[in-house]
C-alpha atoms as a PDB file:
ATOM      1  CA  UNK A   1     -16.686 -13.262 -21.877  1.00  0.00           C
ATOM      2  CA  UNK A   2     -15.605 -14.181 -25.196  1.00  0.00           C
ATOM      3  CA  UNK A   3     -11.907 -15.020 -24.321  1.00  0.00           C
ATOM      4  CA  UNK A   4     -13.530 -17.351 -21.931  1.00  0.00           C
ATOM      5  CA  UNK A   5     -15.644 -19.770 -23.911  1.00  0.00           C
ATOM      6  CA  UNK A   6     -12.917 -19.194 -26.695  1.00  0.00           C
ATOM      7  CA  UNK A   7     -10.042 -21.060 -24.635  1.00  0.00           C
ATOM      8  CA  UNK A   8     -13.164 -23.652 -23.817  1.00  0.00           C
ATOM      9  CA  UNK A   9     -13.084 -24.548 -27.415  1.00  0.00           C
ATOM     10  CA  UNK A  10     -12.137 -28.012 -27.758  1.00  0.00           C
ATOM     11  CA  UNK A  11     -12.094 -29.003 -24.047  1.00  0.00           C
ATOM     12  CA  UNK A  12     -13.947 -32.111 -23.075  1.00  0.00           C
ATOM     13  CA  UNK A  13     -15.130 -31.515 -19.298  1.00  0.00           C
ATOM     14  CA  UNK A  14     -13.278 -33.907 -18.161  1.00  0.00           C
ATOM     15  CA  UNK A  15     -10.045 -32.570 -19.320  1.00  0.00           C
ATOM     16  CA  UNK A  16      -9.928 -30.864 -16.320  1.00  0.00           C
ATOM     17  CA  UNK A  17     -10.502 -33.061 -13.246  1.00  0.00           C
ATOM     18  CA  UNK A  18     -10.459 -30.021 -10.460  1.00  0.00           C
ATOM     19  CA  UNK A  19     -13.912 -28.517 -12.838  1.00  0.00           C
ATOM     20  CA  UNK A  20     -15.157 -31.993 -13.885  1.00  0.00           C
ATOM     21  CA  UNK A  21     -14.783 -32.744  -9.879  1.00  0.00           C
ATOM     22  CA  UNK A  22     -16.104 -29.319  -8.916  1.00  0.00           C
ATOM     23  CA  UNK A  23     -19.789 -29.177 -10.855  1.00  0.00           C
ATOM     24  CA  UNK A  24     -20.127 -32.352  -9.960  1.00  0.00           C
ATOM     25  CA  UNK A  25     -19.965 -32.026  -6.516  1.00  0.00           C
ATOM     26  CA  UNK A  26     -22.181 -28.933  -6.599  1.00  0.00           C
ATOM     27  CA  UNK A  27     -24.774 -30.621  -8.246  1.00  0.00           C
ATOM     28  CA  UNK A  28     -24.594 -34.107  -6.004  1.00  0.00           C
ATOM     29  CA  UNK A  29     -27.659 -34.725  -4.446  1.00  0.00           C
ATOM     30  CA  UNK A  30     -29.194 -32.072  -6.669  1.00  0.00           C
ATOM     31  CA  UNK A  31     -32.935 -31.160  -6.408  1.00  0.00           C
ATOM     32  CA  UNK A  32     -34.461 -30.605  -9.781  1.00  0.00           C
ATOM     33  CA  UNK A  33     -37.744 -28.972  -8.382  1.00  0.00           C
ATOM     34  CA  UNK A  34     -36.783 -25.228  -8.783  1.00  0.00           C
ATOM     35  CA  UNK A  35     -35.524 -25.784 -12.313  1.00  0.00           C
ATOM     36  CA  UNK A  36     -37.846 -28.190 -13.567  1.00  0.00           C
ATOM     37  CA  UNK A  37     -40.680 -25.816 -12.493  1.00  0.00           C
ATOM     38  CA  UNK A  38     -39.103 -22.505 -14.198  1.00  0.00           C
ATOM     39  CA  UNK A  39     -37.889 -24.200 -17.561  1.00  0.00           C
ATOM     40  CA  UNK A  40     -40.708 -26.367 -17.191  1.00  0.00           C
ATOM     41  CA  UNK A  41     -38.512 -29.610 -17.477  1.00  0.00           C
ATOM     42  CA  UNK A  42     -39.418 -33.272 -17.064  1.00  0.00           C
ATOM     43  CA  UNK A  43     -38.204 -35.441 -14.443  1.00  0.00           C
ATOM     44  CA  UNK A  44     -38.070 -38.555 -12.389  1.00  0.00           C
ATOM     45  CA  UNK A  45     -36.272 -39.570  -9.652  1.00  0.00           C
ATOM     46  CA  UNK A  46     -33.027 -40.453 -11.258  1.00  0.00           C
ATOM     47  CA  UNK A  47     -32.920 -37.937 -13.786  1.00  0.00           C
ATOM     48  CA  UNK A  48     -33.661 -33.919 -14.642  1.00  0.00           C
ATOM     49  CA  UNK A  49     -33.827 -33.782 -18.713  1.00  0.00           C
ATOM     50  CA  UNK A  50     -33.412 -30.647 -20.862  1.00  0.00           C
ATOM     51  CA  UNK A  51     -33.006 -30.209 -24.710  1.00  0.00           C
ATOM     52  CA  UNK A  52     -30.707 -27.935 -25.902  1.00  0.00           C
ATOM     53  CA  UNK A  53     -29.536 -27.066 -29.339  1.00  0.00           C
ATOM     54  CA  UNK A  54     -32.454 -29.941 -30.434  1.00  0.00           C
ATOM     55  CA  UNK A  55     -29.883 -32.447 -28.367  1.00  0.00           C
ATOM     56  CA  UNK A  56     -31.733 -34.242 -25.380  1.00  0.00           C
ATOM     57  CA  UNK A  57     -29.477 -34.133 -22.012  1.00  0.00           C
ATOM     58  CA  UNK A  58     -29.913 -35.541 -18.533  1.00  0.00           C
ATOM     59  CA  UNK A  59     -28.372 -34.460 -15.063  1.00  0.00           C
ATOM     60  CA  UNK A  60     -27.905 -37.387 -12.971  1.00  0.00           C
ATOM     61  CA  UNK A  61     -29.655 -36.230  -9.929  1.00  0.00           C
ATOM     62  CA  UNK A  62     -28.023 -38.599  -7.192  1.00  0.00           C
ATOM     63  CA  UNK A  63     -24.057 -37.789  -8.666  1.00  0.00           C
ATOM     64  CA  UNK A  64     -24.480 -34.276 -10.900  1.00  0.00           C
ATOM     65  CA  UNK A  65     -22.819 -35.886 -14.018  1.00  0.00           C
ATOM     66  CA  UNK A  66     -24.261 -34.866 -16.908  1.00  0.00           C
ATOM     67  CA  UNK A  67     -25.311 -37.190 -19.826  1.00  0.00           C
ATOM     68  CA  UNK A  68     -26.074 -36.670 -23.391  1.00  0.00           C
ATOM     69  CA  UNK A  69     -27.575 -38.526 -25.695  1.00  0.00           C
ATOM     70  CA  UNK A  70     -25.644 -39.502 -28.372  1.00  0.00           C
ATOM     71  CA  UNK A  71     -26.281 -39.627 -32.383  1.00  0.00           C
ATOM     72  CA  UNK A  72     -26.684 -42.920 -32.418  1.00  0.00           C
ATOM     73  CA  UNK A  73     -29.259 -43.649 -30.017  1.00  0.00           C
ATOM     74  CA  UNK A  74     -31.936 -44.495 -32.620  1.00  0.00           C
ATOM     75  CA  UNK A  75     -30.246 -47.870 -33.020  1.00  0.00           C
ATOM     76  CA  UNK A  76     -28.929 -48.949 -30.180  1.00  0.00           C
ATOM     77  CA  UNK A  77     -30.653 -51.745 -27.932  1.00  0.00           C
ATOM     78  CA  UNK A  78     -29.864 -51.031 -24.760  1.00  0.00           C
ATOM     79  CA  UNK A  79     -31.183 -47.351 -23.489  1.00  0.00           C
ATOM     80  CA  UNK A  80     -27.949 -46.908 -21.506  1.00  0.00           C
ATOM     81  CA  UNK A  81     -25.998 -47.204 -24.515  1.00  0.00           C
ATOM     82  CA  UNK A  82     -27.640 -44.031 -25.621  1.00  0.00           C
ATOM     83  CA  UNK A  83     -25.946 -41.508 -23.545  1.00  0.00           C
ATOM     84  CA  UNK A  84     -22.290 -40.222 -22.898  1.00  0.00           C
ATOM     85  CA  UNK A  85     -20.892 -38.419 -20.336  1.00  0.00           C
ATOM     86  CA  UNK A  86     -17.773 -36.821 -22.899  1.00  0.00           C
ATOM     87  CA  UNK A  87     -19.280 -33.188 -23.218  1.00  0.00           C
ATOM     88  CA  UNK A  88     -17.583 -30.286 -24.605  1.00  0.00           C
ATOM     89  CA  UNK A  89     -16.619 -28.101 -21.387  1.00  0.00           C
ATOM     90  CA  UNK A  90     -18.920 -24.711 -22.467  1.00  0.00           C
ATOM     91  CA  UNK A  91     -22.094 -27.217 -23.465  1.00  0.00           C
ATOM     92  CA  UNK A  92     -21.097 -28.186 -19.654  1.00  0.00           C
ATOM     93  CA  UNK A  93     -21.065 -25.051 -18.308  1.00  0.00           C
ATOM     94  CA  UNK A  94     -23.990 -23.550 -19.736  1.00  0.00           C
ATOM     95  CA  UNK A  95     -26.369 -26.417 -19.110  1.00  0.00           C
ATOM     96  CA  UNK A  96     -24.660 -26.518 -15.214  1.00  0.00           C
ATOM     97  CA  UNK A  97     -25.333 -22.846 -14.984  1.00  0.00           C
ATOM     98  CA  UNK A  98     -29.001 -23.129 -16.599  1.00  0.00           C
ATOM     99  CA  UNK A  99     -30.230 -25.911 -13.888  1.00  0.00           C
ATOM    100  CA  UNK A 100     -28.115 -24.059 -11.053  1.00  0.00           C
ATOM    101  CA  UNK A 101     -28.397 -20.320 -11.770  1.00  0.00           C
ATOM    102  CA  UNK A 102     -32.216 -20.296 -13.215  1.00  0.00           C
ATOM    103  CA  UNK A 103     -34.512 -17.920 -10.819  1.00  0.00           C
ATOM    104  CA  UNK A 104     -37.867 -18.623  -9.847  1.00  0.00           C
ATOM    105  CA  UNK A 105     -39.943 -17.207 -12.494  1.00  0.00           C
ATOM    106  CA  UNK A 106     -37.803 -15.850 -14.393  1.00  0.00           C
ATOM    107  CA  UNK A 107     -38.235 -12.655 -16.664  1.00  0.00           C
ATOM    108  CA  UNK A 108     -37.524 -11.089 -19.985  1.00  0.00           C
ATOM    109  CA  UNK A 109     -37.741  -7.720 -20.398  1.00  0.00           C
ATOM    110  CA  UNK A 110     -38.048  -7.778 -24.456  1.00  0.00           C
ATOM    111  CA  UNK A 111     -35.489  -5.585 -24.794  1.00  0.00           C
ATOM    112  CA  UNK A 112     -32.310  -6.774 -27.046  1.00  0.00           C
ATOM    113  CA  UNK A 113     -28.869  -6.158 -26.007  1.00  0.00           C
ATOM    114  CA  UNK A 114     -25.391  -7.148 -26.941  1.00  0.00           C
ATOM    115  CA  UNK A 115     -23.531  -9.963 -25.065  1.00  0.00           C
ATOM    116  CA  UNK A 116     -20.695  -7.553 -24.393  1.00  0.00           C
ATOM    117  CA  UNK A 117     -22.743  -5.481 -22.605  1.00  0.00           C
ATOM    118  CA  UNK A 118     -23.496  -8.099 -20.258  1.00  0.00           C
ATOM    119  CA  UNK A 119     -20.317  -8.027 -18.969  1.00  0.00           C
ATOM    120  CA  UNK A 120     -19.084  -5.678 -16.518  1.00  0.00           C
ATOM    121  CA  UNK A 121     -15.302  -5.297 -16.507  1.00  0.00           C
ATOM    122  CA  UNK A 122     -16.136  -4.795 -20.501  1.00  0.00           C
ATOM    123  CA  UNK A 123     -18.564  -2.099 -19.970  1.00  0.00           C
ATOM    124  CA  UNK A 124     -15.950  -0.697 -17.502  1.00  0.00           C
ATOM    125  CA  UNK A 125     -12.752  -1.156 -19.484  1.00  0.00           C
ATOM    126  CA  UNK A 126     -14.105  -0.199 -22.752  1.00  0.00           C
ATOM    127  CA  UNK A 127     -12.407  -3.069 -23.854  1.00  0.00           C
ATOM    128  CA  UNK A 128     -14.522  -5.039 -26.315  1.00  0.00           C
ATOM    129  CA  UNK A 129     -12.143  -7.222 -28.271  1.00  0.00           C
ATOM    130  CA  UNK A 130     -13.452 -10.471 -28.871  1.00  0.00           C
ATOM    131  CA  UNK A 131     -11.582 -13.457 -30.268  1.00  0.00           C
ATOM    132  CA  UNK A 132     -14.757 -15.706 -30.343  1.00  0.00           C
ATOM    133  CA  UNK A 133     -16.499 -12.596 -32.687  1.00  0.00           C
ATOM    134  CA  UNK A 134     -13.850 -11.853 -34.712  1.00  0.00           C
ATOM    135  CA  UNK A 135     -12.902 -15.155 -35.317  1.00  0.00           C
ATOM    136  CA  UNK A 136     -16.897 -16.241 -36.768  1.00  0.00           C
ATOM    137  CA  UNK A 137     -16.930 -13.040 -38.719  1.00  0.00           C
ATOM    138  CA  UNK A 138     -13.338 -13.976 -40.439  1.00  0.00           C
ATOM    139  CA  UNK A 139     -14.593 -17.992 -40.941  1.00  0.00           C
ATOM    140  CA  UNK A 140     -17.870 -16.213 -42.761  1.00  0.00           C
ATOM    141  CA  UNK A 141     -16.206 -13.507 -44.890  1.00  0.00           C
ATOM    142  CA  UNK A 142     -17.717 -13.402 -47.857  1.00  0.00           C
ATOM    143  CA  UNK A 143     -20.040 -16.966 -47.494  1.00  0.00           C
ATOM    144  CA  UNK A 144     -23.178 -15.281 -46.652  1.00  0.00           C
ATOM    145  CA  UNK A 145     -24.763 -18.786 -48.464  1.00  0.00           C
ATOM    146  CA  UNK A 146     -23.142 -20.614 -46.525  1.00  0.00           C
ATOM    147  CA  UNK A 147     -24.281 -18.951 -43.492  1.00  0.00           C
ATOM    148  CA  UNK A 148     -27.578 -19.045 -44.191  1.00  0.00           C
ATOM    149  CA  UNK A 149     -27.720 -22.411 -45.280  1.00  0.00           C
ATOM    150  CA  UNK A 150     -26.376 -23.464 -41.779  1.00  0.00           C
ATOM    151  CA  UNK A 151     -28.758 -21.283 -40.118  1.00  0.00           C
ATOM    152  CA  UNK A 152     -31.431 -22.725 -41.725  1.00  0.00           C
ATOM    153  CA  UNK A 153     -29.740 -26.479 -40.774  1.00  0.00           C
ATOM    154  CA  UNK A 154     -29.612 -25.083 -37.361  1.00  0.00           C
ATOM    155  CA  UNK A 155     -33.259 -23.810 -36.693  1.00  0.00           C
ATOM    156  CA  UNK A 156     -32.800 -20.247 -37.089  1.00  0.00           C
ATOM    157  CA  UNK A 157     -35.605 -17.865 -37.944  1.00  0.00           C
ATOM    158  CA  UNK A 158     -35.149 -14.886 -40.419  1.00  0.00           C
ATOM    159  CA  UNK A 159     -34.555 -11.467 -38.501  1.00  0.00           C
ATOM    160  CA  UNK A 160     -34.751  -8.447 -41.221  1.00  0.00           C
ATOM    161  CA  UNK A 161     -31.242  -6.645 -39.984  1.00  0.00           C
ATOM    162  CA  UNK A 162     -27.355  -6.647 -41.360  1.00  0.00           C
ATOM    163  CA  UNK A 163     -26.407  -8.802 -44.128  1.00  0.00           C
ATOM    164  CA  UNK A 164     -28.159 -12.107 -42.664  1.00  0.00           C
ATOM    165  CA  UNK A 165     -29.713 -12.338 -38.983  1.00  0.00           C
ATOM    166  CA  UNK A 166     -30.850 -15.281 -37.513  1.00  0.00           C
ATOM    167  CA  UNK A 167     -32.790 -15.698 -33.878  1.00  0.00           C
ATOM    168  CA  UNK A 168     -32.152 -19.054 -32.706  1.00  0.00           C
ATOM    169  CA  UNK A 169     -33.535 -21.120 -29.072  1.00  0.00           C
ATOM    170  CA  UNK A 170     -30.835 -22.935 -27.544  1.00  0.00           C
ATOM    171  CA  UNK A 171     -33.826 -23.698 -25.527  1.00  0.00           C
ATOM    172  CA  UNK A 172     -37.824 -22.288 -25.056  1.00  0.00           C
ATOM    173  CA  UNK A 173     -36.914 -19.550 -22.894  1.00  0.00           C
ATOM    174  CA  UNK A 174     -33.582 -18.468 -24.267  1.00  0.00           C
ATOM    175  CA  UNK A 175     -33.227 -16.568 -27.527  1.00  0.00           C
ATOM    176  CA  UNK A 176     -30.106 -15.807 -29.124  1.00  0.00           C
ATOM    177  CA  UNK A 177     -30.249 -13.242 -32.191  1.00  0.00           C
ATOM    178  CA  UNK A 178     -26.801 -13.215 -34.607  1.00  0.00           C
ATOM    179  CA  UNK A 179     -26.311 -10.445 -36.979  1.00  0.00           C
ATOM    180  CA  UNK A 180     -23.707 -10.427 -39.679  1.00  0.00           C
ATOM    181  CA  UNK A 181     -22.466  -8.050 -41.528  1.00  0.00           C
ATOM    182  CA  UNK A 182     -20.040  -9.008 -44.713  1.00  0.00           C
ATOM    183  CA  UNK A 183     -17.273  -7.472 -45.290  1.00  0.00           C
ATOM    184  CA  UNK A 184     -16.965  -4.395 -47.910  1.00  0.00           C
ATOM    185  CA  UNK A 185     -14.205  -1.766 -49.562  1.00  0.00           C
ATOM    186  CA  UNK A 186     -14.479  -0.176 -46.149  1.00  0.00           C
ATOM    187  CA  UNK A 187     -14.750  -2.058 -43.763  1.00  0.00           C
ATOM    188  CA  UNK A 188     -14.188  -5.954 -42.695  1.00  0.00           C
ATOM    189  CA  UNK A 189     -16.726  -8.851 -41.562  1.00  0.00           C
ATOM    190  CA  UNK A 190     -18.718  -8.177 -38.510  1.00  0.00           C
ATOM    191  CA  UNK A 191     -20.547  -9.996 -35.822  1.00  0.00           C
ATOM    192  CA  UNK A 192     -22.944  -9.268 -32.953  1.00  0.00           C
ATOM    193  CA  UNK A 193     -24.782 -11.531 -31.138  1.00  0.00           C
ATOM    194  CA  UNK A 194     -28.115 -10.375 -28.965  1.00  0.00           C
ATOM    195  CA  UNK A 195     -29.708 -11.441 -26.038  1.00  0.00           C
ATOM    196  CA  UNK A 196     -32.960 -10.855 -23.741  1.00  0.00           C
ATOM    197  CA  UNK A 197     -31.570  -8.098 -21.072  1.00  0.00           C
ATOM    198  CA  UNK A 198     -32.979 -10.047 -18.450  1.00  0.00           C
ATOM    199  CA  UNK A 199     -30.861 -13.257 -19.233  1.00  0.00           C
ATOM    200  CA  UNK A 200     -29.343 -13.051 -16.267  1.00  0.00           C
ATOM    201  CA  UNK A 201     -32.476 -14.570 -14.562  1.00  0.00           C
ATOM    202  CA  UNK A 202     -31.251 -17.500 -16.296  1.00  0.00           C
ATOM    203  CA  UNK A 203     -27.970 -18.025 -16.410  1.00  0.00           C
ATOM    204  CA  UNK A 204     -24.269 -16.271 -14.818  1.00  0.00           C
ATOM    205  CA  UNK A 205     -23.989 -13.786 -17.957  1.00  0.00           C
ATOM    206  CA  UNK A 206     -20.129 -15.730 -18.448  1.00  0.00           C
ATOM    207  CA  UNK A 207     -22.174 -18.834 -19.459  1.00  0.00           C
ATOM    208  CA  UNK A 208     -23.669 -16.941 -22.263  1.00  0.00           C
ATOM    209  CA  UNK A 209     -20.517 -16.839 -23.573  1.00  0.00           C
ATOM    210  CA  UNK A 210     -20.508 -20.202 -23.678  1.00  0.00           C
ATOM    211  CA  UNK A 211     -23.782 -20.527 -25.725  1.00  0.00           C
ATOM    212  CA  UNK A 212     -22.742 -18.599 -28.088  1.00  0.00           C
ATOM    213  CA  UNK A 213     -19.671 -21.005 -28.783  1.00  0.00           C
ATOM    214  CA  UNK A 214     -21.775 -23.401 -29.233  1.00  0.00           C
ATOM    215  CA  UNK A 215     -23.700 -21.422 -31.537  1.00  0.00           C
ATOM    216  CA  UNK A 216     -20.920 -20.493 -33.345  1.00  0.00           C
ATOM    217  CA  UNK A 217     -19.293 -24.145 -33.743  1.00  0.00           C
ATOM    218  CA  UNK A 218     -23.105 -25.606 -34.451  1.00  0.00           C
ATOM    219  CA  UNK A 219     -22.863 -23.182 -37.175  1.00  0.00           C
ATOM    220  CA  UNK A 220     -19.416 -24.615 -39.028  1.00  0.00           C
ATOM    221  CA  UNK A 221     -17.993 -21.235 -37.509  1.00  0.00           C
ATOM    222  CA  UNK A 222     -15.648 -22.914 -34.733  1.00  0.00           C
ATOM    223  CA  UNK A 223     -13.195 -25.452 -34.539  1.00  0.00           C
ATOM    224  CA  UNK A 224     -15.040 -28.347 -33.646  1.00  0.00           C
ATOM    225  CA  UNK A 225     -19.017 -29.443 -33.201  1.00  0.00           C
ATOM    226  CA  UNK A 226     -20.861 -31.024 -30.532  1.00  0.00           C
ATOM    227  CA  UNK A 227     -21.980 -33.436 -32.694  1.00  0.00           C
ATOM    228  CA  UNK A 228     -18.286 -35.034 -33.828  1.00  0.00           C
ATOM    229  CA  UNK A 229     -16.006 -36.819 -31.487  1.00  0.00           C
ATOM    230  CA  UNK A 230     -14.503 -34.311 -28.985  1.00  0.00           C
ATOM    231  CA  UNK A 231     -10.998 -33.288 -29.907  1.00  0.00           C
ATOM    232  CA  UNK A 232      -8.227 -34.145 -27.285  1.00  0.00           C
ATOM    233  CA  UNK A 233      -6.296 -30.803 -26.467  1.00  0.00           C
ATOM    234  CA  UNK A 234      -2.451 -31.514 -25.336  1.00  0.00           C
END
């Protein structure tokens, strides 16, 4: 999971035509009802808005492209100035997978587990190194400050466990918790990140991966935000 949104990291959608072409297709024509309804979501007949990260996007309804709106929107005249199609390939995915994948009345079972354990061939293989963990934990080594000033930038709320924990929304419904350990004489930096069991009545557990980049990166801890201009990746 986390090798996945890892090698996302710097990708503009569009960087790759065959996906850029491919969610697009899958969500022409879409029908916003079934989404709207279970992440309670305004709409119209153009458009299908959701907020995520505290960043207002919109899925073109007749095409599938998705739109955000951009920084500078407070000053611009003209409303369809406001918007940009140039998103990050895992904010992509996961807002794709959130409008696609989202059940009807979907549940969480209040019970916290790790996004490795989400994912199958992990739990399997035993195999639970993580490039996208290892690599926050080593950008956070010893700037627990810093961390928590971010965190607080971010939106986070306090969560009594590790070093510093944070519980942050992406959106309503979906909680992410992060827990950080610093390093010490023993034993280097450490990071796990929580979610709802039952996320899977949201989302394809591979685009929780993909959140949690954009956690990460939100958080200073990646290479690039999805607030700056998206890098170009030869």
């Amino acid at each position: 999971m986390g090798y996945h949104s890892y090698r996302n990291i710097g990708y503009r959608l569009t960087d790759s035509e065959a996906a850029c072409t491919k969610w697009r297709e899958k969500f022409c024509a879409f029908d916003p009802g079934k989404a709207a309804a279970a992440l309670q979501l305004p709409f119209d007949e153009t458009y299908i808005y959701i907020t995520y990260f505290g960043t207002q996007y919109r899925l073109r309804l007749a095409d599938g492209v998705l739109e955000k709106q951009t920084a500078e929107a407070a000053g611009k005249d003209s409303p369809e100035e406001t918007w940009t199609e140039d998103l990050f390939m895992n904010e992509a995915l996961v807002l794709y997978h959130l409008l696609g994948d989202v059940r009807e009345n979907p549940r969480k079972t209040g019970i916290w587990c790790s996004e490795a354990d989400l994912d199958p061939v992990k739990v399997r293989s035993g195999n639970r190194t993580d490039p996208l963990l290892n690599g926050f934990a080593s950008d956070f080594t010893g700037k627990v400050p810093e961390l928590e000033e971010a965190a607080l930038r971010l939106g986070g709320t306090r969560v009594p466990k590790g070093d510093s924990s944070w519980e942050f929304h992406p959106i309503p419904q979906v909680a992410l918790r992060l827990i950080f350990w610093d390093a010490d004489e023993e034993f280097p930096a450490q990071v796990q990140v929580m979610t709802d069991s039952g996320i899977g009545d949201y989302m394809h557990y591979e685009a929780v991966g993909c959140m949690i980049a954009d956690l990460f990166e939100l958080l200073g801890g990646g290479e690039v935000s999805l607030t700056e201009k998206p890098c170009t990746v030869s």
